[in-house]
N, C-alpha and C. Protein backbone atom coordinates (compact mmCIF):
# COMPACT_ATOMS: atom_id res chain seq x y z
N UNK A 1 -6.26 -2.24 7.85
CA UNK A 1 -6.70 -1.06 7.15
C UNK A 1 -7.04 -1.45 5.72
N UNK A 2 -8.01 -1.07 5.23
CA UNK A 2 -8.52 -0.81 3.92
C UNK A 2 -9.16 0.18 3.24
N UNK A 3 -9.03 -0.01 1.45
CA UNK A 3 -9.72 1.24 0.92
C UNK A 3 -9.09 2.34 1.26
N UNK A 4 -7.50 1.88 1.24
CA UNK A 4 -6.75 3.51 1.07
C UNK A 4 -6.87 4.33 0.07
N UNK A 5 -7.22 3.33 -1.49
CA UNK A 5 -7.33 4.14 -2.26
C UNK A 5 -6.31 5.33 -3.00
N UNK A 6 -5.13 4.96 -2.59
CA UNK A 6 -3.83 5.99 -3.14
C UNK A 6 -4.56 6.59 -4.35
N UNK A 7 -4.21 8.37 -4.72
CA UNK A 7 -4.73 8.37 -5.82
C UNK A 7 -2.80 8.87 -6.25
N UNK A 8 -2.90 9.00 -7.54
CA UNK A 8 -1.84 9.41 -8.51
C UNK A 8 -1.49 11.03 -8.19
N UNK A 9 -2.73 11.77 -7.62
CA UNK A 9 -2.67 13.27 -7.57
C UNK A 9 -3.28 13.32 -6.79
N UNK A 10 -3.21 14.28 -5.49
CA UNK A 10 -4.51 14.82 -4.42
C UNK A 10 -4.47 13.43 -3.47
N UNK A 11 -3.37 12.90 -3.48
CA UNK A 11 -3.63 11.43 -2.47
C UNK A 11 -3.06 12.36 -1.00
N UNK A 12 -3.75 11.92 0.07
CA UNK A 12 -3.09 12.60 1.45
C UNK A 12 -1.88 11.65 1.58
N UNK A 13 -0.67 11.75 2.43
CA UNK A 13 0.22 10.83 2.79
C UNK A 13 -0.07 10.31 4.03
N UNK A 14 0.17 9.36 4.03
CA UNK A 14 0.03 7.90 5.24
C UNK A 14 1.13 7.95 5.98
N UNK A 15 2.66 8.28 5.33
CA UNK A 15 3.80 8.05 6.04
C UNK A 15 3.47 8.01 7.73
N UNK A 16 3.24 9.85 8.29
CA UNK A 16 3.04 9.61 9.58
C UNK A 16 1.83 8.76 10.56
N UNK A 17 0.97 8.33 9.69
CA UNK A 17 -0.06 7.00 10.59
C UNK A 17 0.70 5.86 10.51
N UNK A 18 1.24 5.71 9.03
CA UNK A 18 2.10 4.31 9.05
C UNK A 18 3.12 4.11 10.32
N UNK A 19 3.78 5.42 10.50
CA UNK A 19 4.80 5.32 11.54
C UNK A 19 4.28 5.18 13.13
N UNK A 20 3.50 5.84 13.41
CA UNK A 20 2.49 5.87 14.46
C UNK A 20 2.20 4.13 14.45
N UNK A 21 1.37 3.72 13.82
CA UNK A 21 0.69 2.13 13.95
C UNK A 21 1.79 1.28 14.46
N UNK A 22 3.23 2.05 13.91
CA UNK A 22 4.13 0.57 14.11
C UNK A 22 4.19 1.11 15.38
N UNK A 23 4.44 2.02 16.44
CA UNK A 23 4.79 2.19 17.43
C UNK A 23 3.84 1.32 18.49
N UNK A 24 2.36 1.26 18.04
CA UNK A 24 1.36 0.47 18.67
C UNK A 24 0.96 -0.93 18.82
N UNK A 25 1.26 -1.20 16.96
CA UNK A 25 0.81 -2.48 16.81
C UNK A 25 2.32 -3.50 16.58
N UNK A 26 1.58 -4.83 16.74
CA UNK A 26 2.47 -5.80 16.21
C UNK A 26 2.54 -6.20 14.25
N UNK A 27 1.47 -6.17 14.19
CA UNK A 27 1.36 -6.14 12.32
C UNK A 27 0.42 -5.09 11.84
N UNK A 28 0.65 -4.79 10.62
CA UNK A 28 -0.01 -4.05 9.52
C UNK A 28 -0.94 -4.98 8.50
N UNK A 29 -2.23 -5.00 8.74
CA UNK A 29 -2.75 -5.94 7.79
C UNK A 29 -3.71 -4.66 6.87
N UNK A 30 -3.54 -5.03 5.32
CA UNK A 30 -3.84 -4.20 4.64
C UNK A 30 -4.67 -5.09 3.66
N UNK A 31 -6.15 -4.86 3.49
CA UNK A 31 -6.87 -5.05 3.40
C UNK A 31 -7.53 -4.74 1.80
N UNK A 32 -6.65 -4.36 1.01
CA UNK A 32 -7.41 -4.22 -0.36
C UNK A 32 -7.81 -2.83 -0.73
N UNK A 33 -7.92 -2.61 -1.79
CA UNK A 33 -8.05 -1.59 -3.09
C UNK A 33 -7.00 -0.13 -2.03
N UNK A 34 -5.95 -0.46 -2.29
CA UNK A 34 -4.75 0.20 -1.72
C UNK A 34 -4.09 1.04 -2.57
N UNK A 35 -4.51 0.89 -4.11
CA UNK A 35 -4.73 2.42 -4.75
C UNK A 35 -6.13 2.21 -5.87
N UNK A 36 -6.14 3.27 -6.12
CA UNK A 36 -7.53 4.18 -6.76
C UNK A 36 -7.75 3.14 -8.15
N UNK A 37 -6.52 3.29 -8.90
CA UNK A 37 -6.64 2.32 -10.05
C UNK A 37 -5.93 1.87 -10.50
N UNK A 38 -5.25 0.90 -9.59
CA UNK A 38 -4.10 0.00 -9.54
C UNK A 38 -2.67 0.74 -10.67
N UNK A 39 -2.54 1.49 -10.94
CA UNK A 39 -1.62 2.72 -11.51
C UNK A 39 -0.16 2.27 -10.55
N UNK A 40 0.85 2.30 -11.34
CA UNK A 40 2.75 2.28 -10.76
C UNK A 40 2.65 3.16 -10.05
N UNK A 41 2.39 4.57 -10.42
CA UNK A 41 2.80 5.63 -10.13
C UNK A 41 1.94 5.67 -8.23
N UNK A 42 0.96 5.06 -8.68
CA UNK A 42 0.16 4.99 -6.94
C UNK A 42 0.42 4.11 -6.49
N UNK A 43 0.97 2.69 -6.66
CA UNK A 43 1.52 1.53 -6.25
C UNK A 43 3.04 2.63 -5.73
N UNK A 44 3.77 2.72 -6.35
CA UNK A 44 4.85 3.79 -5.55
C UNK A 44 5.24 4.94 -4.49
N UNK A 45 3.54 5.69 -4.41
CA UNK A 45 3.24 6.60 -3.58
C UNK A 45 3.24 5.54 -2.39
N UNK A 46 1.83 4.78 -2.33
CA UNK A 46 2.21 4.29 -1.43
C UNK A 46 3.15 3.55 -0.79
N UNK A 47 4.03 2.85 -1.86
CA UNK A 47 5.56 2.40 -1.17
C UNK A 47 6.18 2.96 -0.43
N UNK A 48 6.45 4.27 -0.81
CA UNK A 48 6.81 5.41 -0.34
C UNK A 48 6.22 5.59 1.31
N UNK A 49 5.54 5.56 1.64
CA UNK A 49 4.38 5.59 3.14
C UNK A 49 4.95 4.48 3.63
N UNK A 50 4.61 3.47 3.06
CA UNK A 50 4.90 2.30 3.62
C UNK A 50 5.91 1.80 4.48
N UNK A 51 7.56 2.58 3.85
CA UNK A 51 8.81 2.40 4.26
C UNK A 51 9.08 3.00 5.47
N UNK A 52 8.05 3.77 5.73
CA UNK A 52 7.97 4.62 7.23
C UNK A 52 7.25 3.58 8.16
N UNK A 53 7.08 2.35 7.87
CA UNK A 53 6.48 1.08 8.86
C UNK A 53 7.62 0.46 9.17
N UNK A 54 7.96 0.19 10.22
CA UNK A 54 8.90 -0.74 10.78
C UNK A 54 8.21 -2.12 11.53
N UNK A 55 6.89 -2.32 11.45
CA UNK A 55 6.69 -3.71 11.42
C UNK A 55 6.12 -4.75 10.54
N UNK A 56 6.13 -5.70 10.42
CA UNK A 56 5.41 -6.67 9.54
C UNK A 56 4.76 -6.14 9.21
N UNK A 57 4.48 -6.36 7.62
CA UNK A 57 3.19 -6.09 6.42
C UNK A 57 2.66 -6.65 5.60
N UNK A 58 1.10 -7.01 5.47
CA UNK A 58 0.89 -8.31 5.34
C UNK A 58 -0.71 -7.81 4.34
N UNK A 59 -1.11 -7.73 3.03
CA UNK A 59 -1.32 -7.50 1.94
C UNK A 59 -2.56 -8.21 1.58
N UNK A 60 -3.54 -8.12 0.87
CA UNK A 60 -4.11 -8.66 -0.20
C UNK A 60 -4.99 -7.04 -0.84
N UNK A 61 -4.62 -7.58 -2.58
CA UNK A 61 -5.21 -6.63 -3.26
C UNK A 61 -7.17 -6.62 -3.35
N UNK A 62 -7.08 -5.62 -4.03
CA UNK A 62 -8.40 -5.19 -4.24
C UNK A 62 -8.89 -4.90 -5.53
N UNK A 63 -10.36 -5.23 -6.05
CA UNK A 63 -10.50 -4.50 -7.54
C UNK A 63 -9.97 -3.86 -7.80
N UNK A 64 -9.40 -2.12 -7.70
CA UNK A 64 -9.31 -1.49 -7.91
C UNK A 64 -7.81 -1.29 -7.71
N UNK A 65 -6.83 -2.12 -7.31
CA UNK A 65 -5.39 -2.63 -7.70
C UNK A 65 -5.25 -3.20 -8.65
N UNK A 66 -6.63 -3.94 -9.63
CA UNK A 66 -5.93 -4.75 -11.16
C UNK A 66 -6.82 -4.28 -12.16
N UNK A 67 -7.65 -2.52 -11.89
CA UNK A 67 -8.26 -2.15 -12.61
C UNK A 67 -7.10 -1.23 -13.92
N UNK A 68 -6.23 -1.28 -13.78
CA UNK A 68 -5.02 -0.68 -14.91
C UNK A 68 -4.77 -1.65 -15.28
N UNK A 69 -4.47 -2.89 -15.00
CA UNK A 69 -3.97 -3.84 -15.82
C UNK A 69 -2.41 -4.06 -15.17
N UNK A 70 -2.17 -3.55 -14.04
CA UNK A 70 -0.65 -3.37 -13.92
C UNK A 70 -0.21 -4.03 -12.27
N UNK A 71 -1.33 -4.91 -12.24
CA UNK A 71 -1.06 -5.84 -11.31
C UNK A 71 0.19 -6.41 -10.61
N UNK A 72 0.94 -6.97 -11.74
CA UNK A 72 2.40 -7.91 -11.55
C UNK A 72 3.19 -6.40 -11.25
N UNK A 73 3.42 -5.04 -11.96
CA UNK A 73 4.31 -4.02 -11.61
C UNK A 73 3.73 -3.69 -10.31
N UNK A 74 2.24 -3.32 -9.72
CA UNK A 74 1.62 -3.32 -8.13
C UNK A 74 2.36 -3.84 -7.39
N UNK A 75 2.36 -5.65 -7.52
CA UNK A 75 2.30 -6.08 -6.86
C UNK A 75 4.14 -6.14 -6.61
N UNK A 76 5.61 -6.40 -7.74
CA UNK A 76 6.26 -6.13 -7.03
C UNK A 76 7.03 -4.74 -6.56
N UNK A 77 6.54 -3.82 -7.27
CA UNK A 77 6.70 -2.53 -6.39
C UNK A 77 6.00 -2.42 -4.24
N UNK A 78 5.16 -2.80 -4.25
CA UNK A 78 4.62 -3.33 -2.73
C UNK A 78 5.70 -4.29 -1.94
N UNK A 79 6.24 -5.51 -2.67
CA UNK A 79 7.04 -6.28 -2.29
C UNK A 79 8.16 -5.59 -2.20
N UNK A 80 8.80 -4.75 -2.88
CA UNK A 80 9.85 -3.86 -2.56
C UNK A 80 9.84 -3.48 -1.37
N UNK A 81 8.81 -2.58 -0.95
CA UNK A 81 8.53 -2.20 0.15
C UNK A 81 8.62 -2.82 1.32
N UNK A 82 8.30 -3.98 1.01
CA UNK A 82 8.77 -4.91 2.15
C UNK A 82 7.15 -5.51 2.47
N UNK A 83 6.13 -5.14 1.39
CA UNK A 83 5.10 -5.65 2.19
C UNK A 83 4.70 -7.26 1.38
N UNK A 84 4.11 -8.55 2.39
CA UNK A 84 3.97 -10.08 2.13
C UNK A 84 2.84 -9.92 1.29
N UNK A 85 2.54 -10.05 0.26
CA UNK A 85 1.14 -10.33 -0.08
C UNK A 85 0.72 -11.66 -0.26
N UNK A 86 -0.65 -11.81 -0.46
CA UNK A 86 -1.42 -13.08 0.13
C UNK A 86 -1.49 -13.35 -1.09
């Protein structure tokens, strides 16, 4: 999956697809610009979704993850989550 695009406000929640996919798949590969403008506060929303995955999660960012400048807080707020990034 890519181009989730989390926004800070007006973002839909993922939780129940996240939970759904794990029931189907073997991994979660996430594909880049996974929020709107690389923002904590949307790096956290989606953490939040994320923790509703119970299988492997496996990462690379996108422009629009190091368009705030807040890359290194992105990236280990995601790792919290439990997701590998590349």
């Amino acid at each position: 999956m890519g181009d989730l695009h989390v926004k800070e406000h007006g973002s839909e929640s993922y939780k129940d697809l996240f939970a759904e996919i794990s029931q189907e798949a073997d991994i979660l590969v996430l594909t880049g610009d996974l929020t709107d403008l690389g923002k904590v506060k949307e790096a956290e929303l989606l953490a939040a979704d994320l923790r509703s995955c119970s299988i492997p999660m496996v990462a690379v960012l996108g422009n629009h993850d190091y368009e705030c400048g807040c890359v290194e807080e992105v990236t280990h707020i995601l790792k919290d989550a439990g997701v590998h990034l590349l």
